[in-house]
C-alpha atoms as a PDB file:
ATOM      1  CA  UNK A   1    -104.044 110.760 -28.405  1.00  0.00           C
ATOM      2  CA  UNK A   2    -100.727 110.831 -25.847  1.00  0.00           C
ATOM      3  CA  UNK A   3    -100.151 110.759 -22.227  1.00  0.00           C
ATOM      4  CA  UNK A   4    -103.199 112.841 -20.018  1.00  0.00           C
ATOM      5  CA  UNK A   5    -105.586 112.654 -23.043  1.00  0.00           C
ATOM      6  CA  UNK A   6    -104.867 108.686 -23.633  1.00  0.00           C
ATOM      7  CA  UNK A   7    -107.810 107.171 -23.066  1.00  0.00           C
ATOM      8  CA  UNK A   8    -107.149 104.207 -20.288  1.00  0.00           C
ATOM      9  CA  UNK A   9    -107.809 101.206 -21.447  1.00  0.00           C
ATOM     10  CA  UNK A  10    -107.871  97.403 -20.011  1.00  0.00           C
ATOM     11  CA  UNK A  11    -106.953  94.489 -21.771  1.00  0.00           C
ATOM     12  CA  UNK A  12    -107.908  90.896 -20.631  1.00  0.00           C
ATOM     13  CA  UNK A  13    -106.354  87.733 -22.243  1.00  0.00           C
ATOM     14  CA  UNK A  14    -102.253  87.641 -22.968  1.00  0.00           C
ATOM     15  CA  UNK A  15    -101.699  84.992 -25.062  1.00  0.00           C
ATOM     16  CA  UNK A  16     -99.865  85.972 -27.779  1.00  0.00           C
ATOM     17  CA  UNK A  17    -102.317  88.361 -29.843  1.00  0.00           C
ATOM     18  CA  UNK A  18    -103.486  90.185 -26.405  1.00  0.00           C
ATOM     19  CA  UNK A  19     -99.740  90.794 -25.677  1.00  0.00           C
ATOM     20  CA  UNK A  20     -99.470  92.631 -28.643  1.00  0.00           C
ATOM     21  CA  UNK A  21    -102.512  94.890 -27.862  1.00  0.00           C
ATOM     22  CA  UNK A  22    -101.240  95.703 -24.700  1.00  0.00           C
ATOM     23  CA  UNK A  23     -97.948  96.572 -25.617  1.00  0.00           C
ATOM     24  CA  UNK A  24     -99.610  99.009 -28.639  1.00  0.00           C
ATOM     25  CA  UNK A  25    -101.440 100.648 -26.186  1.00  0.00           C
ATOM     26  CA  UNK A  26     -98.512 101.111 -23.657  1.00  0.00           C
ATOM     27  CA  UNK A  27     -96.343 102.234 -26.409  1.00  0.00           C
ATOM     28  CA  UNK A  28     -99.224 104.647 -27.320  1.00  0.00           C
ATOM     29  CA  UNK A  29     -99.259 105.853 -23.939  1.00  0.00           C
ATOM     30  CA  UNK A  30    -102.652 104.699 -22.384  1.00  0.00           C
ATOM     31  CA  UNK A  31    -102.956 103.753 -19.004  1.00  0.00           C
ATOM     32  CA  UNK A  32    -103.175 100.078 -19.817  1.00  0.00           C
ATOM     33  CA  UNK A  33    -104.329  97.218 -17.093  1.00  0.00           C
ATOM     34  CA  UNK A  34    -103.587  94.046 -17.826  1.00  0.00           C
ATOM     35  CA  UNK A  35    -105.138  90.566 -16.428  1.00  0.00           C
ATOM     36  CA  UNK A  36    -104.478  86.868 -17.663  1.00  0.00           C
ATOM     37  CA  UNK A  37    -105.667  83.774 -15.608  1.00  0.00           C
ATOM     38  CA  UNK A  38    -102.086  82.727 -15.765  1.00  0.00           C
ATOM     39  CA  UNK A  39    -100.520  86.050 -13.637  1.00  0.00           C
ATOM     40  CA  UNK A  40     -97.038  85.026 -14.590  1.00  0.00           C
ATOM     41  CA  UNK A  41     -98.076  86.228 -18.638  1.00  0.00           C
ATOM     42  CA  UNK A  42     -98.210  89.956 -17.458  1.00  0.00           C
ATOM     43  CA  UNK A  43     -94.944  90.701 -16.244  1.00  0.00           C
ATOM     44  CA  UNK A  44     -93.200  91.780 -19.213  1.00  0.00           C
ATOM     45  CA  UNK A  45     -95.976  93.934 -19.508  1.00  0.00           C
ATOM     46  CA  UNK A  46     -95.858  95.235 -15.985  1.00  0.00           C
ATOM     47  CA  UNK A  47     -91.662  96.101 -16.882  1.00  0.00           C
ATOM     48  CA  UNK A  48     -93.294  98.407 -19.943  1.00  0.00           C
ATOM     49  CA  UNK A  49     -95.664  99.912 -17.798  1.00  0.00           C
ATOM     50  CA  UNK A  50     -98.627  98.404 -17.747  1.00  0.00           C
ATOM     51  CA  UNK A  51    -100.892  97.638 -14.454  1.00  0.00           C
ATOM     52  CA  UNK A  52    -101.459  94.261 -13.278  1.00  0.00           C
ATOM     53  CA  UNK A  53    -105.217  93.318 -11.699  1.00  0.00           C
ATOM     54  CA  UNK A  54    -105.055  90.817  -9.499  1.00  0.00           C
ATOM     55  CA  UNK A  55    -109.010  89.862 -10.332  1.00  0.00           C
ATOM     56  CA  UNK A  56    -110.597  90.240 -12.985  1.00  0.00           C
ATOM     57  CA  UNK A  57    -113.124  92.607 -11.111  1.00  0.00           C
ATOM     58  CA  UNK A  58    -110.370  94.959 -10.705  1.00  0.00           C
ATOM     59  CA  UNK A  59    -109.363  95.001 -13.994  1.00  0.00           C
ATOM     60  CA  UNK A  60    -112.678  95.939 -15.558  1.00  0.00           C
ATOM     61  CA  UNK A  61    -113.629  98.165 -12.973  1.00  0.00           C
ATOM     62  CA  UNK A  62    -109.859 100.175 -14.245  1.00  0.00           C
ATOM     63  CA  UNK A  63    -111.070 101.130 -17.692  1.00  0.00           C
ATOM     64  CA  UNK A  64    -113.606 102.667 -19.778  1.00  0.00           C
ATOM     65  CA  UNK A  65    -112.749 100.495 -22.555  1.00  0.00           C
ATOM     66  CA  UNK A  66    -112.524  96.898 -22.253  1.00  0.00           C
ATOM     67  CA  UNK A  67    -110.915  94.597 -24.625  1.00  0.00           C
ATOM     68  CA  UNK A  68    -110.819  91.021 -24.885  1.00  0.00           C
ATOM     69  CA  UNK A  69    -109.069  88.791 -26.727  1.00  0.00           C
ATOM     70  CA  UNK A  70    -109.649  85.154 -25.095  1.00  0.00           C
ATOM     71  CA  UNK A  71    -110.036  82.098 -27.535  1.00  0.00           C
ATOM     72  CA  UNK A  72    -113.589  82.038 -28.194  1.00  0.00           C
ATOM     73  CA  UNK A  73    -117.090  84.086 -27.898  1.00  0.00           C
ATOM     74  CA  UNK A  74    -117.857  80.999 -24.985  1.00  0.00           C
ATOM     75  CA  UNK A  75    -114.279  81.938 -22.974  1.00  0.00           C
ATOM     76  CA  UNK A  76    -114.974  85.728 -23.059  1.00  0.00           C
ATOM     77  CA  UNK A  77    -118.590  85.661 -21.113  1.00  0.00           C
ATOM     78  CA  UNK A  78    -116.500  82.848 -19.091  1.00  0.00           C
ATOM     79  CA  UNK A  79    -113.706  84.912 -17.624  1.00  0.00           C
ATOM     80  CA  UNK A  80    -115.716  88.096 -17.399  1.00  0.00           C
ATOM     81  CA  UNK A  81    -119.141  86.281 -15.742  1.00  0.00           C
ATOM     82  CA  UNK A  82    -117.096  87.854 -12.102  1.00  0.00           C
ATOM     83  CA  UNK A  83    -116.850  90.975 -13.150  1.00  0.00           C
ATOM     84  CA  UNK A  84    -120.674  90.781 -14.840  1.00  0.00           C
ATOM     85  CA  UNK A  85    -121.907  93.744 -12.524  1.00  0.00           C
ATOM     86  CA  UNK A  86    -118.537  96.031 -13.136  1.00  0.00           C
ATOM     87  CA  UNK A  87    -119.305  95.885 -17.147  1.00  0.00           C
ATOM     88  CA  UNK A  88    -122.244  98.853 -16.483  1.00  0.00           C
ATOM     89  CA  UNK A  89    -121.576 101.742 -18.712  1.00  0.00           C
ATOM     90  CA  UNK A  90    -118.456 100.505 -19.902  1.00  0.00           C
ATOM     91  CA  UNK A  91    -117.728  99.584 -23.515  1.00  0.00           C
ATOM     92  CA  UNK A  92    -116.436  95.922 -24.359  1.00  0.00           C
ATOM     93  CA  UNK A  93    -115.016  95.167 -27.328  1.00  0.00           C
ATOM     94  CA  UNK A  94    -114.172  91.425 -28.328  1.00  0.00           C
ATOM     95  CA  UNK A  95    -111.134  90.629 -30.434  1.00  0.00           C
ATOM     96  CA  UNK A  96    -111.676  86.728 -30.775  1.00  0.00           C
ATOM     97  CA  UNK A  97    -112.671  83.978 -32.902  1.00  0.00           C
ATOM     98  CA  UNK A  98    -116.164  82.817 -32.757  1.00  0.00           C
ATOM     99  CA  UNK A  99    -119.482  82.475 -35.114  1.00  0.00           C
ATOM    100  CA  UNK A 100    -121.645  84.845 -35.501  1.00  0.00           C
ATOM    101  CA  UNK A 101    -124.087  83.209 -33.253  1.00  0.00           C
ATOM    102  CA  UNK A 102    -121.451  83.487 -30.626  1.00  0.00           C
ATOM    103  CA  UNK A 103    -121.444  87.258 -31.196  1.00  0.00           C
ATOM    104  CA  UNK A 104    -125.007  87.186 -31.064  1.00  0.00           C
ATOM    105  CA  UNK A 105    -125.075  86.026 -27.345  1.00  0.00           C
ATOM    106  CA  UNK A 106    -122.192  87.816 -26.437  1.00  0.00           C
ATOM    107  CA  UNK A 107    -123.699  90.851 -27.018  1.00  0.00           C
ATOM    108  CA  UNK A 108    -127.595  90.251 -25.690  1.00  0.00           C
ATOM    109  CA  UNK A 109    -125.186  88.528 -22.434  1.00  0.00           C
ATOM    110  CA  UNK A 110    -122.860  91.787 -22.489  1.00  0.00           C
ATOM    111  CA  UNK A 111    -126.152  94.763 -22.737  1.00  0.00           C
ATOM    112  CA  UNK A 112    -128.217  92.841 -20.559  1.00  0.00           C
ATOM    113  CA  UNK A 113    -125.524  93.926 -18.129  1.00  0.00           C
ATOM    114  CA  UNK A 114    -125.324  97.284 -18.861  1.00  0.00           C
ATOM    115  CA  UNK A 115    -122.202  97.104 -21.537  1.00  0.00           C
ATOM    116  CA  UNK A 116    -121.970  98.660 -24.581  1.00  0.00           C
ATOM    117  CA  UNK A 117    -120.875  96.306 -27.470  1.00  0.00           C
ATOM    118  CA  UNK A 118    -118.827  95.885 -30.068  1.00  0.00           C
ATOM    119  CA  UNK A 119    -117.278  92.843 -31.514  1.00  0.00           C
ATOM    120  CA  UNK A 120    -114.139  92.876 -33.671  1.00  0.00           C
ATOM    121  CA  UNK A 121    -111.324  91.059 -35.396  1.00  0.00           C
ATOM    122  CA  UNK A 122    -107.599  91.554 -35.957  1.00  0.00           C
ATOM    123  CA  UNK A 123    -106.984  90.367 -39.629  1.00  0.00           C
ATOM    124  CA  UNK A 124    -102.879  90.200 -39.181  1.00  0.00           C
ATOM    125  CA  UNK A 125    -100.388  88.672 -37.213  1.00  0.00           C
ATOM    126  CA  UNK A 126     -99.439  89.697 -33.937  1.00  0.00           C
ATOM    127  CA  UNK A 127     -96.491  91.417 -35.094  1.00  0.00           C
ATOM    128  CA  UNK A 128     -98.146  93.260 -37.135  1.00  0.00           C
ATOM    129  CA  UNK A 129    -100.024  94.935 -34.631  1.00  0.00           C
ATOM    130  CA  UNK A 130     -99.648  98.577 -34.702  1.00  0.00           C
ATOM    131  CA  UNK A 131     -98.481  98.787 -38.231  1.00  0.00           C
ATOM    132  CA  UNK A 132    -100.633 101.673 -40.689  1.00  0.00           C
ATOM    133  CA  UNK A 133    -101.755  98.521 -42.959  1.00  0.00           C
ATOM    134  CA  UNK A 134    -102.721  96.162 -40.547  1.00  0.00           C
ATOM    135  CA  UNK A 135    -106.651  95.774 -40.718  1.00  0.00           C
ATOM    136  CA  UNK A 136    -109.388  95.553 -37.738  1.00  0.00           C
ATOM    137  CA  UNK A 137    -112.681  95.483 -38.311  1.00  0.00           C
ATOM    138  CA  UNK A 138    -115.682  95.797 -35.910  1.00  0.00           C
ATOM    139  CA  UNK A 139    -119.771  95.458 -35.696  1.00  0.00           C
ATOM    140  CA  UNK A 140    -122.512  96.234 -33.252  1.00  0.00           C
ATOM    141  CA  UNK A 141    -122.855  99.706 -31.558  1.00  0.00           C
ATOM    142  CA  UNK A 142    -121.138 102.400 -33.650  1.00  0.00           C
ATOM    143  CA  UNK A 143    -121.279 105.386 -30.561  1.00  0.00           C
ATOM    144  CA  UNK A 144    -118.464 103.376 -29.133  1.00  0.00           C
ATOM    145  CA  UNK A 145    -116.909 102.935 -32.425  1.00  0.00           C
ATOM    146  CA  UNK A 146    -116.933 106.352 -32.850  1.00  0.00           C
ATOM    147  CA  UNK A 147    -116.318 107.604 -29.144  1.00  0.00           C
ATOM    148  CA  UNK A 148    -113.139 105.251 -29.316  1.00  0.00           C
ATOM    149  CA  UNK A 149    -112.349 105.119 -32.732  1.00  0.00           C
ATOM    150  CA  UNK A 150    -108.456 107.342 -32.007  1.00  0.00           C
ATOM    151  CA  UNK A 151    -107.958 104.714 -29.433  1.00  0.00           C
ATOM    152  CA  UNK A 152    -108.960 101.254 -31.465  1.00  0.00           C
ATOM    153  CA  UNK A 153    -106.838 102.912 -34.719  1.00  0.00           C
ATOM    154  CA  UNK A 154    -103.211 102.319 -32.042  1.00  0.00           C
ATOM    155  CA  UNK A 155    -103.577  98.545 -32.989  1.00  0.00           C
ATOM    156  CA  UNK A 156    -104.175  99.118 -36.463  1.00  0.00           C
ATOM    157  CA  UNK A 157    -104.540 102.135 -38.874  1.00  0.00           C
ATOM    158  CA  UNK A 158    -106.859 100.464 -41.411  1.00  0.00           C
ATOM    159  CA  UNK A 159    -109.900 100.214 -38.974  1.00  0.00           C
ATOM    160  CA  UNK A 160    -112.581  99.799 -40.246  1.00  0.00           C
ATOM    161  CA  UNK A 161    -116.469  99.709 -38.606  1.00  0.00           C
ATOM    162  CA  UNK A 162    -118.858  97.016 -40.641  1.00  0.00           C
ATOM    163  CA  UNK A 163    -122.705  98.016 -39.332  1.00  0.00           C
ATOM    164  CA  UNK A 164    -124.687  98.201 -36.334  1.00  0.00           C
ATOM    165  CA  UNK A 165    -125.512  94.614 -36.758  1.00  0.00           C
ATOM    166  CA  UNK A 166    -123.321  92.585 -33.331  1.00  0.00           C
ATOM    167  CA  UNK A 167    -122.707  89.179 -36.056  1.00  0.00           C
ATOM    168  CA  UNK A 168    -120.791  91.260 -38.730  1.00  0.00           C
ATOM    169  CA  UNK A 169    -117.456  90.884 -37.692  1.00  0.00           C
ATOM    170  CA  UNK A 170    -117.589  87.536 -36.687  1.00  0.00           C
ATOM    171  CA  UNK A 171    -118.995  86.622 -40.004  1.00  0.00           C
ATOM    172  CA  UNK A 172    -116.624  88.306 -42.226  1.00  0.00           C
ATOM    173  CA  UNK A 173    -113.931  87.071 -39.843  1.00  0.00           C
ATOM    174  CA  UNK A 174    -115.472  83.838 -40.941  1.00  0.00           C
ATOM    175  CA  UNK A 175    -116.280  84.152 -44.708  1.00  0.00           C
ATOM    176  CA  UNK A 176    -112.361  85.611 -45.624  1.00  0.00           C
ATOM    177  CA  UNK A 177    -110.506  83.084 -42.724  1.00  0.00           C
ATOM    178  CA  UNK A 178    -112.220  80.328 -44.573  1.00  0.00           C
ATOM    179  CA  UNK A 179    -109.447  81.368 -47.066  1.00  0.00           C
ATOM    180  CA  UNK A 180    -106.754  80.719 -44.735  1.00  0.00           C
ATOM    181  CA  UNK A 181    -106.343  76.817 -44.597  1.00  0.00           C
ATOM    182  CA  UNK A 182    -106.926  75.521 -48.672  1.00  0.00           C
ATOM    183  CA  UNK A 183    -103.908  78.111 -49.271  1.00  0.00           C
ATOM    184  CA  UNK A 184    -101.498  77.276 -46.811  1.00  0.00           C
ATOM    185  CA  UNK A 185    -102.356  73.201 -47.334  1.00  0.00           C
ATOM    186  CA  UNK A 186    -101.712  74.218 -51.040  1.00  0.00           C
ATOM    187  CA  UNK A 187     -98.302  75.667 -50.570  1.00  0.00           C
ATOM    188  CA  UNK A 188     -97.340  72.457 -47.817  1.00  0.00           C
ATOM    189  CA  UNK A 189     -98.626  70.048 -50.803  1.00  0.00           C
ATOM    190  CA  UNK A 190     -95.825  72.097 -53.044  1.00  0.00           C
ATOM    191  CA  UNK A 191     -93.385  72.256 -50.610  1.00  0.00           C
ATOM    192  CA  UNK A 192     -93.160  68.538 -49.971  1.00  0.00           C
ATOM    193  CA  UNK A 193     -93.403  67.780 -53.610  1.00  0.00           C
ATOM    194  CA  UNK A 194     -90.195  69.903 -54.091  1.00  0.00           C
ATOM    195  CA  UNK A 195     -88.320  68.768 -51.304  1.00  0.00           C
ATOM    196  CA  UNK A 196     -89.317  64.733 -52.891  1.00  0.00           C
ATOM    197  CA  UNK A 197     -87.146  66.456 -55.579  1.00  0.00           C
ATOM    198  CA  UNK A 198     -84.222  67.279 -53.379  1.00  0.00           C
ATOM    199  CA  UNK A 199     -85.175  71.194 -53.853  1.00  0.00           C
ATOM    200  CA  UNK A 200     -85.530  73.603 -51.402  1.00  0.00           C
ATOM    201  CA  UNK A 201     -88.955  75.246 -50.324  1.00  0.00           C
ATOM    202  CA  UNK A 202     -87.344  78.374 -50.600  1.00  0.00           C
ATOM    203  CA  UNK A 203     -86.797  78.293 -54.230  1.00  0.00           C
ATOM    204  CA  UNK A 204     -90.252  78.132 -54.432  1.00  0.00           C
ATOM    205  CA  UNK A 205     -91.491  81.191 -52.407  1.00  0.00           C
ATOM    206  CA  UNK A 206     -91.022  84.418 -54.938  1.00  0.00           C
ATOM    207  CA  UNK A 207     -93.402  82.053 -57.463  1.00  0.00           C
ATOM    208  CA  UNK A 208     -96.123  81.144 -54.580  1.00  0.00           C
ATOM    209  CA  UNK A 209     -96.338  84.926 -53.994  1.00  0.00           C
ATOM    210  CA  UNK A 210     -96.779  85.718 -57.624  1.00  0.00           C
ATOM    211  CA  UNK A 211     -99.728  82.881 -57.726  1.00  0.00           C
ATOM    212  CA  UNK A 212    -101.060  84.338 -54.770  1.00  0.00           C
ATOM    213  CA  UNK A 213    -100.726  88.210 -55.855  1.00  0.00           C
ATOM    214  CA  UNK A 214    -102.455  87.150 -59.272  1.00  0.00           C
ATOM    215  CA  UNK A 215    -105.321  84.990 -57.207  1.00  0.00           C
ATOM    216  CA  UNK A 216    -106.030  88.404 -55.655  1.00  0.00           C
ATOM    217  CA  UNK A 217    -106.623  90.435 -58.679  1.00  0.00           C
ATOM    218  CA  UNK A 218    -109.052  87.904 -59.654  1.00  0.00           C
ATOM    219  CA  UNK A 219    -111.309  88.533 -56.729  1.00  0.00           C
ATOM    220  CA  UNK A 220    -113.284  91.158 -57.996  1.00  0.00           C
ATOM    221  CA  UNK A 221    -113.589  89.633 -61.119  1.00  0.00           C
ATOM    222  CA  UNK A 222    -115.704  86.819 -58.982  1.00  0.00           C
ATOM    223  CA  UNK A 223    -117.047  88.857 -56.648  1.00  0.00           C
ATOM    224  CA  UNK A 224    -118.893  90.412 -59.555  1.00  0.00           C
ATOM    225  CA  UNK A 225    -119.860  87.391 -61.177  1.00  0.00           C
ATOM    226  CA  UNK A 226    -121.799  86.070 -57.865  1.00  0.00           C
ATOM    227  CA  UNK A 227    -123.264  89.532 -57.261  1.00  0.00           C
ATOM    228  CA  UNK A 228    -123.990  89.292 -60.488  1.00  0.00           C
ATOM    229  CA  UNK A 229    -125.650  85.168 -61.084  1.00  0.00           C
ATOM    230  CA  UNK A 230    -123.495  85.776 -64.568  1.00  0.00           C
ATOM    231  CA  UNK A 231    -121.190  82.567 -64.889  1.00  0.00           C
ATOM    232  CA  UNK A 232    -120.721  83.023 -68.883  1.00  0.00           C
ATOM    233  CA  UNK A 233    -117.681  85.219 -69.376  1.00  0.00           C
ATOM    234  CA  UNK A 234    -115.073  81.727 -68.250  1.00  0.00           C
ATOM    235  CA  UNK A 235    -111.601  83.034 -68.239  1.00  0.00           C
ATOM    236  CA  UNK A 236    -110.988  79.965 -66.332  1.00  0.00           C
ATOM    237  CA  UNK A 237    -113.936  77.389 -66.847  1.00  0.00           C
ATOM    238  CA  UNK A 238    -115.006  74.550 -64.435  1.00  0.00           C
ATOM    239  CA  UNK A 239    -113.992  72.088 -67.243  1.00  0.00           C
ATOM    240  CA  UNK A 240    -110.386  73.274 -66.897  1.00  0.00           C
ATOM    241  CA  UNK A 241    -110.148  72.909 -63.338  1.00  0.00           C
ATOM    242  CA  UNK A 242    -112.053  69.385 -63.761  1.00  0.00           C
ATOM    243  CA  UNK A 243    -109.181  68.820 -66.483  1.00  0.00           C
ATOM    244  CA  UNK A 244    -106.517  69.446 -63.748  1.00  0.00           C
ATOM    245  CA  UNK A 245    -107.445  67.185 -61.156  1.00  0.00           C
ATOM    246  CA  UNK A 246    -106.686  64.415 -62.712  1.00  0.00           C
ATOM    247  CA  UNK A 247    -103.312  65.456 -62.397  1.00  0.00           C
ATOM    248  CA  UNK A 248    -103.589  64.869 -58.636  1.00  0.00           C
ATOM    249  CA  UNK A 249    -102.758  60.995 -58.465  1.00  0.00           C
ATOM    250  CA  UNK A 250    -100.038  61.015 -61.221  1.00  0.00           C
ATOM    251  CA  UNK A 251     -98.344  63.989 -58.661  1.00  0.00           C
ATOM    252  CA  UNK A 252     -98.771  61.544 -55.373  1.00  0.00           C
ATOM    253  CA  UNK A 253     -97.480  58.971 -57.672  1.00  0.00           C
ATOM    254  CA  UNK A 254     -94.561  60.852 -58.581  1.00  0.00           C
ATOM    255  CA  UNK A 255     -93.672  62.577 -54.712  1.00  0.00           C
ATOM    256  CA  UNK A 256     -95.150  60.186 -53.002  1.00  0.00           C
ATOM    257  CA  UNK A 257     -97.016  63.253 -51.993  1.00  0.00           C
ATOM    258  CA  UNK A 258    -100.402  62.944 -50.370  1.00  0.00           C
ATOM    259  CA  UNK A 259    -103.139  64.961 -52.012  1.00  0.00           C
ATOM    260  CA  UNK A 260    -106.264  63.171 -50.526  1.00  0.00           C
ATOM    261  CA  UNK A 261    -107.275  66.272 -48.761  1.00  0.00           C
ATOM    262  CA  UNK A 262    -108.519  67.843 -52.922  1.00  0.00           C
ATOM    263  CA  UNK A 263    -110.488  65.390 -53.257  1.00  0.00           C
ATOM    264  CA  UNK A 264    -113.456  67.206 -51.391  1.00  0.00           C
ATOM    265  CA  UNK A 265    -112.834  70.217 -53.594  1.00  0.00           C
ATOM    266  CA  UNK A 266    -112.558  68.575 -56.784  1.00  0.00           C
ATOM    267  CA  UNK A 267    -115.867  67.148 -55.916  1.00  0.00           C
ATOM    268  CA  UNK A 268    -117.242  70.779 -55.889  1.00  0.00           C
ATOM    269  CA  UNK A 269    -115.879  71.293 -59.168  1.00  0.00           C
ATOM    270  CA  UNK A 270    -117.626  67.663 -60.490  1.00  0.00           C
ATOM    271  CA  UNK A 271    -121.210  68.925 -58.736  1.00  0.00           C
ATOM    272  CA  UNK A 272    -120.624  72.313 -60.455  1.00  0.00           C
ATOM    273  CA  UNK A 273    -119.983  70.468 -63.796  1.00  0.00           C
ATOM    274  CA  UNK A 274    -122.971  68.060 -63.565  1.00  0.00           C
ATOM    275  CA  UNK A 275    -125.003  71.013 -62.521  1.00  0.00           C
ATOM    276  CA  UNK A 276    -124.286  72.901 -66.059  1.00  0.00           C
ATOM    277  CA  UNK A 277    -121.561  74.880 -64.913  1.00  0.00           C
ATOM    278  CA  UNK A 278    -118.800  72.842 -67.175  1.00  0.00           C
ATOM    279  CA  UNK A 279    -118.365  76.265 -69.380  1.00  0.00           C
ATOM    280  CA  UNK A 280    -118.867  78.542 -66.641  1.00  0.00           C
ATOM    281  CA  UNK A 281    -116.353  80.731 -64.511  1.00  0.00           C
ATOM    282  CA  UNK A 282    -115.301  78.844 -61.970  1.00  0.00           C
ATOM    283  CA  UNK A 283    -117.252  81.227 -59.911  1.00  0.00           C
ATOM    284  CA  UNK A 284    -119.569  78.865 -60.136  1.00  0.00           C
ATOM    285  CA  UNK A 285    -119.176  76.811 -57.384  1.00  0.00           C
ATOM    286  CA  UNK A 286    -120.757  79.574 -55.185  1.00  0.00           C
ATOM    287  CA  UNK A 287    -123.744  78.008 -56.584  1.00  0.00           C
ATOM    288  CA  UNK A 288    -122.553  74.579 -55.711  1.00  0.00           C
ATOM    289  CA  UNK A 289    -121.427  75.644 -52.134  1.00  0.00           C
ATOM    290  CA  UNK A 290    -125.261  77.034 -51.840  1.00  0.00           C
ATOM    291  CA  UNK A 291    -126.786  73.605 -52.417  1.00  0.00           C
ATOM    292  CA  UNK A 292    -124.899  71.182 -49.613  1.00  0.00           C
ATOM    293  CA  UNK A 293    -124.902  67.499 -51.357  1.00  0.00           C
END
């Protein structure tokens, strides 16, 4: 979908995630508006092609499709609460971080004006935008999914629509981004304690991807074991990873490397052991993670 059949589309928000949007629909060839509370964010945009709005009235009133990507569900009905009345008949789609209450009352906010909804959530970098691979997913109501489906797949060829239900996205977005920080903290612990060794992090890269790519085949493994409430088949038991915290302190003694921040999660692992998970797949812990302390 090229030049006169491109659907036009607007695009509010320009840090650096909305830039990227922009620019994949530009390079697409959609009539793209553009509008940032800071002005002075569109104008490489503007050299590409795009249209500035001066208000943000202008700028939904340009499009058919709207799509946001501000910080939050709270900054989205923020900057768009002067253009409420322009939002009639016009789909919005949300590409920002939030809870799936905030997509809740984003959406009742957004219909009750006369919008059509659907919340969504880029799952890559901003440089990735574009690519086949890179993966969006969306909830809420699937006729604009499917209306603007050719148009969404420019920012990412792996789009994918969750249900009808307005929450979804936000809580998968959730659920795999609480991923994000343990494994990144991980690889800073490792990085420090091989620089305290006069190494550098580098050397240590091609194994971190191998740990990660073999974390990753494990996930169905434990997806199927929650689905499942079957624990017994322990390839790697909650005793083993009880086992291996003790290595923590003689490691901080060692580096001089901080590790406070397992402590939390080898708690987990001591809850799911005095629960009767000691033998168990470390699966277990779902359980655990069910049951707050």
């Amino acid at each position: 979908m090229t030049g006169k059949n491109a659907t036009p589309v607007t695009v509010i928000g320009l840090g650096s995630m909305g830039t990227a949007l922009a620019e994949a629909f530009i390079k697409a060839g959609h009539s793209t508006t553009v509008w940032n509370r800071t002005p002075a964010k569109a104008a490489p945009l503007v050299a590409m092609g795009a249209r500035q709005a001066e208000a943000v009235e202008d700028a939904v009133a340009a499009s058919p499709l709207i799509i946001t990507c501000l910080t939050t569900f709270d900054d989205t009905r923020l900057a768009l609460r002067p253009a409420a009345a322009s939002l009639h008949g016009r789909a919005l789609v949300t590409l920002n971080s939030g809870s799936p209450d905030g997509a809740r009352q984003t959406a009742t906010w957004a219909i009750g004006h006369g919008a059509r909804f659907l919340a969504g959530a880029v799952k890559n970098v901003p440089s990735a935008v574009g690519a086949p691979d890179t993966l969006l997913y969306y909830s809420g109501d699937k006729t604009v999914f499917d209306e603007f489906e050719a148009t969404l797949k420019v920012l990412g060829g792996d789009t994918v629509h969750l249900g009808d239900d307005s929450d979804l996205a936000a809580l998968y977005e959730m659920a795999v981004g609480a991923m994000l920080l343990p494994a990144l903290v991980g690889f800073f612990q490792g990085a420090a304690a091989v620089q305290a060794r006069g190494l550098e992090v580098s050397t240590m890269v091609r194994f971190a991807g191998k740990w990660l790519d073999m974390i990753k085949s494990l996930l169905p493994i434990y997806a199927n074991e929650i689905d499942s409430g079957d624990y017994t088949d322990a390839a790697s038991s909650v005793n083993l990873f009880l086992a291996g915290a003790a290595h923590d302190a003689d490691l901080t003694k060692e580096t001089n490397v901080d590790t406070a921040w397992l402590a939390p999660l080898n708690d987990l692992v001591v809850r799911a052991a005095q629960a009767g998970h000691g033998d168990h797949s470390i699966s277990a812990l779902t359980e655990v993670l069910r049951k707050p302390a």
